[in-house]
C-alpha atoms as a PDB file:
ATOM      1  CA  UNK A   1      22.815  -3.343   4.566  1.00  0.00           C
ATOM      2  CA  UNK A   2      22.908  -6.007   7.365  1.00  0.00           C
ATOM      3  CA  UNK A   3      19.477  -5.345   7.657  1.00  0.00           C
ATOM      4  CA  UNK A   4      18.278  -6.094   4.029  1.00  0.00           C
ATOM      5  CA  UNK A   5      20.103  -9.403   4.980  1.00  0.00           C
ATOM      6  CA  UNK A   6      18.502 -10.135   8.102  1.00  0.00           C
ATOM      7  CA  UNK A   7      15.295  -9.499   6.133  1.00  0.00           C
ATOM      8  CA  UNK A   8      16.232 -11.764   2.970  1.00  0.00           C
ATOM      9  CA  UNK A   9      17.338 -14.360   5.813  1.00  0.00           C
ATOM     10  CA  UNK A  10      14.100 -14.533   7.509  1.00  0.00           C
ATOM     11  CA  UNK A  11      12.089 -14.218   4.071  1.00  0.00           C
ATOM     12  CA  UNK A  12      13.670 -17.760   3.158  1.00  0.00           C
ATOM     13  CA  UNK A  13      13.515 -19.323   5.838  1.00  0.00           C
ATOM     14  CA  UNK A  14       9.609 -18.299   6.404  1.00  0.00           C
ATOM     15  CA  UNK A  15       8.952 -19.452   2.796  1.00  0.00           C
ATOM     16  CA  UNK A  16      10.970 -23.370   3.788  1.00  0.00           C
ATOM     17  CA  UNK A  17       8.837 -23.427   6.689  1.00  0.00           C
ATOM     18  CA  UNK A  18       5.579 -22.629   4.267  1.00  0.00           C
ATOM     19  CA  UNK A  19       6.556 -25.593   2.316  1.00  0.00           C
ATOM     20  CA  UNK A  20       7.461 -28.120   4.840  1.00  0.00           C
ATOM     21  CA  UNK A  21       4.709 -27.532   7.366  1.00  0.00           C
ATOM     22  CA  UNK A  22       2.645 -30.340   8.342  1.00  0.00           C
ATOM     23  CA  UNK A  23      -0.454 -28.592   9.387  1.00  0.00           C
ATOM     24  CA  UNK A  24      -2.018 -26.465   6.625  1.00  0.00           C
ATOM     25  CA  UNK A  25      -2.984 -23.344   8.731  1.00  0.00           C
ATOM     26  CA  UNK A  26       0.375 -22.697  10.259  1.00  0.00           C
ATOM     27  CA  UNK A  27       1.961 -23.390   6.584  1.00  0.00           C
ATOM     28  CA  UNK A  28      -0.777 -20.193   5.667  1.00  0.00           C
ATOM     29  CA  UNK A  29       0.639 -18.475   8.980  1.00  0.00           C
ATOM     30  CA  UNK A  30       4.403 -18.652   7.781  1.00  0.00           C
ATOM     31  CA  UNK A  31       2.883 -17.652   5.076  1.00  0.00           C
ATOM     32  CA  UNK A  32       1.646 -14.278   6.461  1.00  0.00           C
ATOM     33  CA  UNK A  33       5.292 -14.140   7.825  1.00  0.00           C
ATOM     34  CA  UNK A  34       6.553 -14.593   4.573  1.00  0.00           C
ATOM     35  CA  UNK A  35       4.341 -11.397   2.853  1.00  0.00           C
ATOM     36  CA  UNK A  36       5.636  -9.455   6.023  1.00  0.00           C
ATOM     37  CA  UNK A  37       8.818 -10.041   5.692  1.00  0.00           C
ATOM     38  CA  UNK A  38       7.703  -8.985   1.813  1.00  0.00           C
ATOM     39  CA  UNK A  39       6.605  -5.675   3.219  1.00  0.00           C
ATOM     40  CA  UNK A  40       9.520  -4.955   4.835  1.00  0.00           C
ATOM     41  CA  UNK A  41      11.791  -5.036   1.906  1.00  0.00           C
ATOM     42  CA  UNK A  42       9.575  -3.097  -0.333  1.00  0.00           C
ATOM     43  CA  UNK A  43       9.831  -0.376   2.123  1.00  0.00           C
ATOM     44  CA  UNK A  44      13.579  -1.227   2.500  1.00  0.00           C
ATOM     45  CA  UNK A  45      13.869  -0.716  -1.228  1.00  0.00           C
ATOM     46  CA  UNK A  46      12.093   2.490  -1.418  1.00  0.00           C
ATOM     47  CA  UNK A  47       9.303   1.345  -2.460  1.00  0.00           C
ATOM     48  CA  UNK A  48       5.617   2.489  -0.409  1.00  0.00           C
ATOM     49  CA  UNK A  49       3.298   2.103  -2.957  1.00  0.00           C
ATOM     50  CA  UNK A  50       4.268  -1.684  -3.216  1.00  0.00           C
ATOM     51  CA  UNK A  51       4.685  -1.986   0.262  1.00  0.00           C
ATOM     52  CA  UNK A  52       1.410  -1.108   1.206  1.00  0.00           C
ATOM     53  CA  UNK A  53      -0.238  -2.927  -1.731  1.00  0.00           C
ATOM     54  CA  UNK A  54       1.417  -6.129  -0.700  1.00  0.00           C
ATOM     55  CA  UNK A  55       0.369  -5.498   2.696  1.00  0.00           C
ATOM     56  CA  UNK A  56      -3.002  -5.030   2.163  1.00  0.00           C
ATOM     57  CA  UNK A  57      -4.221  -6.732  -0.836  1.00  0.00           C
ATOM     58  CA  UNK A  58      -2.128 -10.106  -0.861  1.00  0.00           C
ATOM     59  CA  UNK A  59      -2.113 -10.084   3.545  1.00  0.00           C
ATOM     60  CA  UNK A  60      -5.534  -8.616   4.525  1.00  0.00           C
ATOM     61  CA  UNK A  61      -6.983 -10.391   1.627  1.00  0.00           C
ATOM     62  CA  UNK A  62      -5.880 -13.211  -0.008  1.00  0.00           C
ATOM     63  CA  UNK A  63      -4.236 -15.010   2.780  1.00  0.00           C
ATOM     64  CA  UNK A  64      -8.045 -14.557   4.915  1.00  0.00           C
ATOM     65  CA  UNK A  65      -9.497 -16.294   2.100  1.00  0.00           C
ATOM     66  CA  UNK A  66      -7.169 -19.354   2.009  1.00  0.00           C
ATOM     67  CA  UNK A  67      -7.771 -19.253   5.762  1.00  0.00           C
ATOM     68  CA  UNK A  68     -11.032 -19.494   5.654  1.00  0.00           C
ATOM     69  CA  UNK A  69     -11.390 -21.807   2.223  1.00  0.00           C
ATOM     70  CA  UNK A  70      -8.872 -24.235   4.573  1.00  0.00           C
ATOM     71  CA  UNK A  71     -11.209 -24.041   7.642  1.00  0.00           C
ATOM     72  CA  UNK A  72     -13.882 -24.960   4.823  1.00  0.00           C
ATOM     73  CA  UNK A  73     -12.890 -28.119   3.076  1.00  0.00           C
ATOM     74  CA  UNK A  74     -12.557 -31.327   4.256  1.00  0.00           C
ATOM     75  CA  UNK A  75      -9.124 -32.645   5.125  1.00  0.00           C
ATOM     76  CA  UNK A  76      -9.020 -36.341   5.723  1.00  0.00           C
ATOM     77  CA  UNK A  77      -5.644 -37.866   5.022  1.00  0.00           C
ATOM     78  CA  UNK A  78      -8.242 -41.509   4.184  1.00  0.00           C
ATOM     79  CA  UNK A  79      -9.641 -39.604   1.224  1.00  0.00           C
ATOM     80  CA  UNK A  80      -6.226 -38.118  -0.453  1.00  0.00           C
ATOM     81  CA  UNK A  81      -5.476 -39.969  -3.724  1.00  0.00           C
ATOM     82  CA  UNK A  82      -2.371 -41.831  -4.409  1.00  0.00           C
ATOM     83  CA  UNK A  83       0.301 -40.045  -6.381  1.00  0.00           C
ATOM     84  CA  UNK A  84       1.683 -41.421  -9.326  1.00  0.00           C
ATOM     85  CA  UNK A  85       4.901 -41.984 -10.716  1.00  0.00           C
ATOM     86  CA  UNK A  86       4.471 -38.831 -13.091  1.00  0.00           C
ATOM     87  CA  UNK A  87       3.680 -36.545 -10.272  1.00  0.00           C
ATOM     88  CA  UNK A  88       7.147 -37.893  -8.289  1.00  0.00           C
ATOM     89  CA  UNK A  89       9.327 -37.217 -10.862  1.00  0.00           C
ATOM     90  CA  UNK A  90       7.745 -34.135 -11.761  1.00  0.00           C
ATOM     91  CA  UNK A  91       8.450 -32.998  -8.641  1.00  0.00           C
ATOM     92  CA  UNK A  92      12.261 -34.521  -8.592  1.00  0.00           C
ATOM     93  CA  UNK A  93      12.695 -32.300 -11.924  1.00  0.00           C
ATOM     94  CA  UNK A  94      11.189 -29.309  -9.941  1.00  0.00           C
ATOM     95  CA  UNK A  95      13.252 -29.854  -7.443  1.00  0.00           C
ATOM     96  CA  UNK A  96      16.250 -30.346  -9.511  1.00  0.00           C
ATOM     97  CA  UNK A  97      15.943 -26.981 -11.724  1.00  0.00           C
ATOM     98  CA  UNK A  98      15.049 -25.349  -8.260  1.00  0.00           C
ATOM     99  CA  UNK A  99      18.549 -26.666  -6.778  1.00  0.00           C
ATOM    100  CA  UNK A 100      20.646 -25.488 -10.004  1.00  0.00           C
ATOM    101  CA  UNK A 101      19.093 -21.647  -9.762  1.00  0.00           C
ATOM    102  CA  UNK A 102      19.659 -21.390  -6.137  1.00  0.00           C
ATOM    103  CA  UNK A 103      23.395 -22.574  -6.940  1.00  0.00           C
ATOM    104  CA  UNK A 104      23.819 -19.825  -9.671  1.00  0.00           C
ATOM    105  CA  UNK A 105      22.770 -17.607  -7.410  1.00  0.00           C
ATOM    106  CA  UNK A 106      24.572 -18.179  -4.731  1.00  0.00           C
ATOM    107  CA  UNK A 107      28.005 -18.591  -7.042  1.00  0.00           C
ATOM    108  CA  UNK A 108      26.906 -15.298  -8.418  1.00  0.00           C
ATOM    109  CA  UNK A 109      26.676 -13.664  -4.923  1.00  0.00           C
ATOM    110  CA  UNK A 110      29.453 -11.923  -4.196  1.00  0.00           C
ATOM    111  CA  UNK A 111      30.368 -10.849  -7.880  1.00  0.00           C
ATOM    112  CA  UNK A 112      27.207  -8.682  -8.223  1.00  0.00           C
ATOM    113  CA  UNK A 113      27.277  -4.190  -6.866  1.00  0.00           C
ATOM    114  CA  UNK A 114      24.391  -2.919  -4.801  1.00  0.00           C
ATOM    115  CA  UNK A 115      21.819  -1.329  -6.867  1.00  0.00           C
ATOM    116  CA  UNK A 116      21.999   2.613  -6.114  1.00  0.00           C
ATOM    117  CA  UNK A 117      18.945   4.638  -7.182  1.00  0.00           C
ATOM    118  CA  UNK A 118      19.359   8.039  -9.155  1.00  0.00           C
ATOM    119  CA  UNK A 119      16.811   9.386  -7.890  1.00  0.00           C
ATOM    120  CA  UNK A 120      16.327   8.918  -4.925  1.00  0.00           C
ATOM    121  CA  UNK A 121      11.988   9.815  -4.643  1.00  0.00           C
ATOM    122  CA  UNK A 122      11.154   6.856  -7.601  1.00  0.00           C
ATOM    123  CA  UNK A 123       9.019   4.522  -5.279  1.00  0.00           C
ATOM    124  CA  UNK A 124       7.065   7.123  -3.370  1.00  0.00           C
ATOM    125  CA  UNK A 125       3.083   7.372  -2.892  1.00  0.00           C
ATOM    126  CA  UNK A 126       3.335  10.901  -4.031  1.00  0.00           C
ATOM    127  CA  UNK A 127       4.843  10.403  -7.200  1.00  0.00           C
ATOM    128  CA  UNK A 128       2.154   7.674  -8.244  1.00  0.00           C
ATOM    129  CA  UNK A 129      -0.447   9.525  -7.741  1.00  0.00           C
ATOM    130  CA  UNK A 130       0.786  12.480  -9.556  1.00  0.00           C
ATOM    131  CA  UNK A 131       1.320  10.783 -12.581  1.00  0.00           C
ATOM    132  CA  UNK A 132      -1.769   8.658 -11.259  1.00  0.00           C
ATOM    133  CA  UNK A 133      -4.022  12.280 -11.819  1.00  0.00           C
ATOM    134  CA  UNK A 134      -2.431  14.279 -14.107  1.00  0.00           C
ATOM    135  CA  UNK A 135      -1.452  11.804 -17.181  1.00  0.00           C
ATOM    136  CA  UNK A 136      -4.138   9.484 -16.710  1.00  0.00           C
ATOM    137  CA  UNK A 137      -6.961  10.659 -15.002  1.00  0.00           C
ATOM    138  CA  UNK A 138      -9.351   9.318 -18.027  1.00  0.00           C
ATOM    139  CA  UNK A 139      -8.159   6.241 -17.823  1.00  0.00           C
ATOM    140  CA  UNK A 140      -8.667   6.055 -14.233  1.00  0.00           C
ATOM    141  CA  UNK A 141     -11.983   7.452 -14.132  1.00  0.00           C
ATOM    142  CA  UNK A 142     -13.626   4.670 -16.481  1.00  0.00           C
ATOM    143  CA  UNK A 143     -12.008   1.676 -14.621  1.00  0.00           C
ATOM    144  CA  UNK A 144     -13.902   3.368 -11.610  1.00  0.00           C
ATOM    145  CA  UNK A 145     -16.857   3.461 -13.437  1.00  0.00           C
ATOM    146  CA  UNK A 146     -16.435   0.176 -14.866  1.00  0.00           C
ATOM    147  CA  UNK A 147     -16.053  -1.330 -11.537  1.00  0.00           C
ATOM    148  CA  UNK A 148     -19.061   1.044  -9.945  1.00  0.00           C
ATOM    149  CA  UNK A 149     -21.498  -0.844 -12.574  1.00  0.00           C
ATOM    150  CA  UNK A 150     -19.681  -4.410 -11.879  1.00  0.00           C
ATOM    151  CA  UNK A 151     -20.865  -3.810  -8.321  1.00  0.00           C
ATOM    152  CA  UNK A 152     -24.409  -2.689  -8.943  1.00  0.00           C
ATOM    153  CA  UNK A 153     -24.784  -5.457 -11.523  1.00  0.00           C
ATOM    154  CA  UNK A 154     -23.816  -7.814  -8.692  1.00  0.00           C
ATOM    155  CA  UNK A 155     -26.246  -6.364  -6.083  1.00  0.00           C
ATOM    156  CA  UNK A 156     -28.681  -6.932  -8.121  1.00  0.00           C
ATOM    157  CA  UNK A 157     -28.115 -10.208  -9.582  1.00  0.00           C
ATOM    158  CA  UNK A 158     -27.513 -11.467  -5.621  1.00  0.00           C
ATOM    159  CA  UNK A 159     -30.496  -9.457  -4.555  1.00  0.00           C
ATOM    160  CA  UNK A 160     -33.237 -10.451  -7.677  1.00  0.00           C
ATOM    161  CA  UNK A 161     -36.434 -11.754  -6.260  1.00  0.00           C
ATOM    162  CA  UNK A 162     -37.857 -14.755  -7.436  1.00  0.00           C
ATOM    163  CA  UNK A 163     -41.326 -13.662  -9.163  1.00  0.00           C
ATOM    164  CA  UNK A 164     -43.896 -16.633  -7.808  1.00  0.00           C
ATOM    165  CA  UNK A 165     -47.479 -16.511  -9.033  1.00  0.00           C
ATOM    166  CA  UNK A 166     -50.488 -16.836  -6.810  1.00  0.00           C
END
């Protein structure tokens, strides 16, 4: 249990250090802590499937994209706009609600039981994919076929030649 703990301890503090990081590509690096740290609990909580979707999709992904959409753009503090008044207290009021959940949940801390699993085998891989193949193989097969001919319509609409007459 200390270890879920240490985990939840490190998840926060990654996800502070996301927010209140000057330079945009180490806030996307705590970031990558913070989906790690992500990773660590699914598996933690019995959960694989999640673990390695999270891992994958959201860190091999999604965080390489806003990498390389940062290295992209232009980030000149000269051409940021002013913020308004609205946008200040918006973010007060944010700030605020934010401030009155974490107190509820840390008044509600103590008070709550662990979570214990009946069975024990409800997260795994194994079990996915046999409901996965058996119950809704159908299902399954179209989206790959729907996403086959979203591919090949792609190809081929990057690909087209432009017909020029001679």
């Amino acid at each position: 249990m200390s270890i879920f703990y240490f985990i939840a301890f490190l998840t926060i503090l990654f996800a502070v250090l996301v927010i209140s990081a000057k330079n945009p590509v180490h806030s996307i690096l705590y970031l990558v802590l913070t989906f790690f740290t992500f990773t660590i609990q699914y598996i933690l909580l019995n959960a694989q499937f999640l673990a390695i979707v999270n891992f994958i999709v959201y860190m091999g992904a999604i965080l390489v994209l806003f990498l390389y959409t940062l290295m992209l753009i232009n980030l000149n503090k000269d051409s940021e706009p002013m913020k308004t008044n609205l946008v200040k207290i918006a973010a007060v009021l944010g700030g605020g609600c934010l401030m009155v959940v974490l107190v509820g949940a840390l008044k509600a801390l103590g008070v709550s039981q662990p979570v214990v699993l009946k069975n024990p085998d409800l997260g795994l891989v194994k079990n996915l994919g046999k409901v996965l193949f058996n119950e809704f193989l159908l299902p399954f097969e179209v989206s790959s076929l729907l996403l086959l001919s979203a591919m090949v319509g792609a190809v081929l609409l990057a690909t087209k030649d432009k017909k020029t007459t001679a």
